[in-house]
N, C-alpha and C. Protein backbone atom coordinates (compact mmCIF):
# COMPACT_ATOMS: atom_id res chain seq x y z
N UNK A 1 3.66 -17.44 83.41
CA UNK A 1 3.40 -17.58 81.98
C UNK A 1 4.69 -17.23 81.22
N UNK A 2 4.53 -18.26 80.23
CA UNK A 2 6.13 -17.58 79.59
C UNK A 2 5.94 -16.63 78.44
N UNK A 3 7.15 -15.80 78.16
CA UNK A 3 7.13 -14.36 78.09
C UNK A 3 6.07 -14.14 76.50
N UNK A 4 6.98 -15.24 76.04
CA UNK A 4 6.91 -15.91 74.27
C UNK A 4 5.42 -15.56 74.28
N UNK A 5 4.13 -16.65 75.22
CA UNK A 5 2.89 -16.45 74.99
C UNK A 5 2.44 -15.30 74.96
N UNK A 6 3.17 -14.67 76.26
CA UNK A 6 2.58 -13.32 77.08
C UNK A 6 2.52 -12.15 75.95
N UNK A 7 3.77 -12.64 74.61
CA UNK A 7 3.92 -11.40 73.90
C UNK A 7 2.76 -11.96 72.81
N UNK A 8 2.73 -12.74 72.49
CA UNK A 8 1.77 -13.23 71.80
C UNK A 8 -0.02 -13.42 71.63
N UNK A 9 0.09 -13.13 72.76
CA UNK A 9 -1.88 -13.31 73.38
C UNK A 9 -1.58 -11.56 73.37
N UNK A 10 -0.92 -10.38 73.52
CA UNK A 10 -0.77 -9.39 73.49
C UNK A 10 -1.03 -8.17 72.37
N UNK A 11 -0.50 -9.18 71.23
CA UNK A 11 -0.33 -8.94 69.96
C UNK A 11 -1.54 -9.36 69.09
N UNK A 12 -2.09 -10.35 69.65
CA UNK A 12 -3.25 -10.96 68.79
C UNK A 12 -4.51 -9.73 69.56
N UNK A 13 -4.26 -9.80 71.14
CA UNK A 13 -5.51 -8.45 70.94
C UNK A 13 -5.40 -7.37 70.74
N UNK A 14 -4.22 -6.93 70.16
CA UNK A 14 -3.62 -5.48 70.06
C UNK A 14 -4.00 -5.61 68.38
N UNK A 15 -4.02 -6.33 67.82
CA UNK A 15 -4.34 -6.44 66.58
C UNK A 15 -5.94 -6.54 66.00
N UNK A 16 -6.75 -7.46 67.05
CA UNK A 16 -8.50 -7.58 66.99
C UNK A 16 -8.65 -5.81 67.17
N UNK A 17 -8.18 -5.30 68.31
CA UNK A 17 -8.85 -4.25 68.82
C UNK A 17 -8.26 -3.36 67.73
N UNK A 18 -7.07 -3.34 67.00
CA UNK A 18 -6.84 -2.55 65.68
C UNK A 18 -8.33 -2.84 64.34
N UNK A 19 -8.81 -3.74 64.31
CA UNK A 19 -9.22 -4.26 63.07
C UNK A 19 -10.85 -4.05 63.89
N UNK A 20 -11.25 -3.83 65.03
CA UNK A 20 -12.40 -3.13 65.14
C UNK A 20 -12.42 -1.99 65.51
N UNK A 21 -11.54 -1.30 65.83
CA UNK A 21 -11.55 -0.16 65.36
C UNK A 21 -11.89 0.34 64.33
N UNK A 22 -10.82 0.43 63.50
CA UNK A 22 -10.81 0.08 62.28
C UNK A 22 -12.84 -0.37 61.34
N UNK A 23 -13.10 -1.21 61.62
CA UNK A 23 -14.57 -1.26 60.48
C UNK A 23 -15.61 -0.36 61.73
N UNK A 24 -15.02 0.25 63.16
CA UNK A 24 -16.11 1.07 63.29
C UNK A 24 -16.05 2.20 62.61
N UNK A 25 -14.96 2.79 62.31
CA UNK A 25 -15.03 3.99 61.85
C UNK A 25 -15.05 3.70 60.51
N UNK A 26 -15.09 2.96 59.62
CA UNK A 26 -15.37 2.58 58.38
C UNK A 26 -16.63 2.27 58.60
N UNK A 27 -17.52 1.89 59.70
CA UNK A 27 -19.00 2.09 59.36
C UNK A 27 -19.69 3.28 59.93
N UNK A 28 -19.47 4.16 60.31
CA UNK A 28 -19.17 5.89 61.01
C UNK A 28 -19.11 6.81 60.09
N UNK A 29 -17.87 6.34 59.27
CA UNK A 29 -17.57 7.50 58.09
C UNK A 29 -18.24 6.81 57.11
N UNK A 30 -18.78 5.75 56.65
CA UNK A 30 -19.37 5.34 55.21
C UNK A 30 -20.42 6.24 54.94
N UNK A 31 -21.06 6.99 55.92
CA UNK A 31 -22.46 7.95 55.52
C UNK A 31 -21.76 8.75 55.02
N UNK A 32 -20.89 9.31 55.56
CA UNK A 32 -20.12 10.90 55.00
C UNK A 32 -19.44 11.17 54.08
N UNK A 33 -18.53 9.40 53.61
CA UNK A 33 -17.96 9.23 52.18
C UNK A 33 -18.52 8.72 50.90
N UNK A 34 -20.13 8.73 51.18
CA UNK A 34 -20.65 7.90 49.98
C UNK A 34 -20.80 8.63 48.99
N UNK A 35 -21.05 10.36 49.03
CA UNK A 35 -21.32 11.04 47.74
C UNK A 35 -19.52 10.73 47.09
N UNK A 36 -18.74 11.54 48.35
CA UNK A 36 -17.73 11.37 47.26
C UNK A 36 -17.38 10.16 46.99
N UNK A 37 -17.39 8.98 46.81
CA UNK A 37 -17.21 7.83 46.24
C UNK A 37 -18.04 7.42 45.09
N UNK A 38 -18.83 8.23 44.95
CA UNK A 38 -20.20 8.16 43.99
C UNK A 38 -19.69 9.01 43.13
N UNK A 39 -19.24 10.57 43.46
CA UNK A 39 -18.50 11.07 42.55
C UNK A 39 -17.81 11.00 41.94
N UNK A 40 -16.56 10.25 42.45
CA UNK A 40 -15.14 9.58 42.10
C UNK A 40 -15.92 8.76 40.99
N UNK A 41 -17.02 8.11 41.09
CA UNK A 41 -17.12 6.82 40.17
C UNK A 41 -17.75 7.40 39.03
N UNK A 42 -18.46 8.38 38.89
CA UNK A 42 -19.32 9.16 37.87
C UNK A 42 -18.13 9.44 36.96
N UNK A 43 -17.30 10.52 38.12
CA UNK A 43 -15.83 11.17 37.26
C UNK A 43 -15.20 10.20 36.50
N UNK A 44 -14.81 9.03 36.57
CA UNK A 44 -13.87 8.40 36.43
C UNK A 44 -14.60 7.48 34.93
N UNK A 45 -16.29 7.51 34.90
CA UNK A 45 -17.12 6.29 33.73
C UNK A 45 -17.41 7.74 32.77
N UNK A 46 -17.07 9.45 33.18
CA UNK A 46 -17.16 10.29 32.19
C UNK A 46 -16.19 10.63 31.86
N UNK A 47 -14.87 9.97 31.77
CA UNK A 47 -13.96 10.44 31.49
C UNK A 47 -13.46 10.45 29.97
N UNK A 48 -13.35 9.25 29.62
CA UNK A 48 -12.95 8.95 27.80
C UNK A 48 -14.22 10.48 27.51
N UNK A 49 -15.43 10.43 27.65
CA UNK A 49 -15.61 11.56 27.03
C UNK A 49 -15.15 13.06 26.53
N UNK A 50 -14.91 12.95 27.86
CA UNK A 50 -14.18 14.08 27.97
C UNK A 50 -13.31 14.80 27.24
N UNK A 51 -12.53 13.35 27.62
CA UNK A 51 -11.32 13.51 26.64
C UNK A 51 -11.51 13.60 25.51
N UNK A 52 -12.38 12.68 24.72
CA UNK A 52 -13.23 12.86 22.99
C UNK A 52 -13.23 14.12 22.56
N UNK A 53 -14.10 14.84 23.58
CA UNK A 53 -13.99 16.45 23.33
C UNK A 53 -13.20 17.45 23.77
N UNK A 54 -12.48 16.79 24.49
CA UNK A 54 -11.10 18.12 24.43
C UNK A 54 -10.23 17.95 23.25
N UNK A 55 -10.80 17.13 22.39
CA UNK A 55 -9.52 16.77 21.29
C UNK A 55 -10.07 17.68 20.10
């Protein structure tokens, strides 16, 4: 086989097996990051208030 493919069929599964990796632990950790992402989003739609009244 020449080398060219060899690096190439190498790279393409070195890359699948990156990118499932990858959404397993993005579907693993999604239970454990949903408050704080929920938080982040609360924080972030109470904010102009905030600010209203710190002024």
């Amino acid at each position: 086989m020449n080398p060219k493919y060899l690096y190439r069929t190498l790279r393409f599964l070195f890359v699948i097996g990156v990118v499932v990796l990858a959404l397993l632990a993005f579907f693993y950790l999604s239970k454990i990051t949903y408050p704080f992402i929920i938080a982040l989003v609360i924080a972030f739609m109470i904010n102009p208030l905030v600010n209203f009244f710190e002024k």
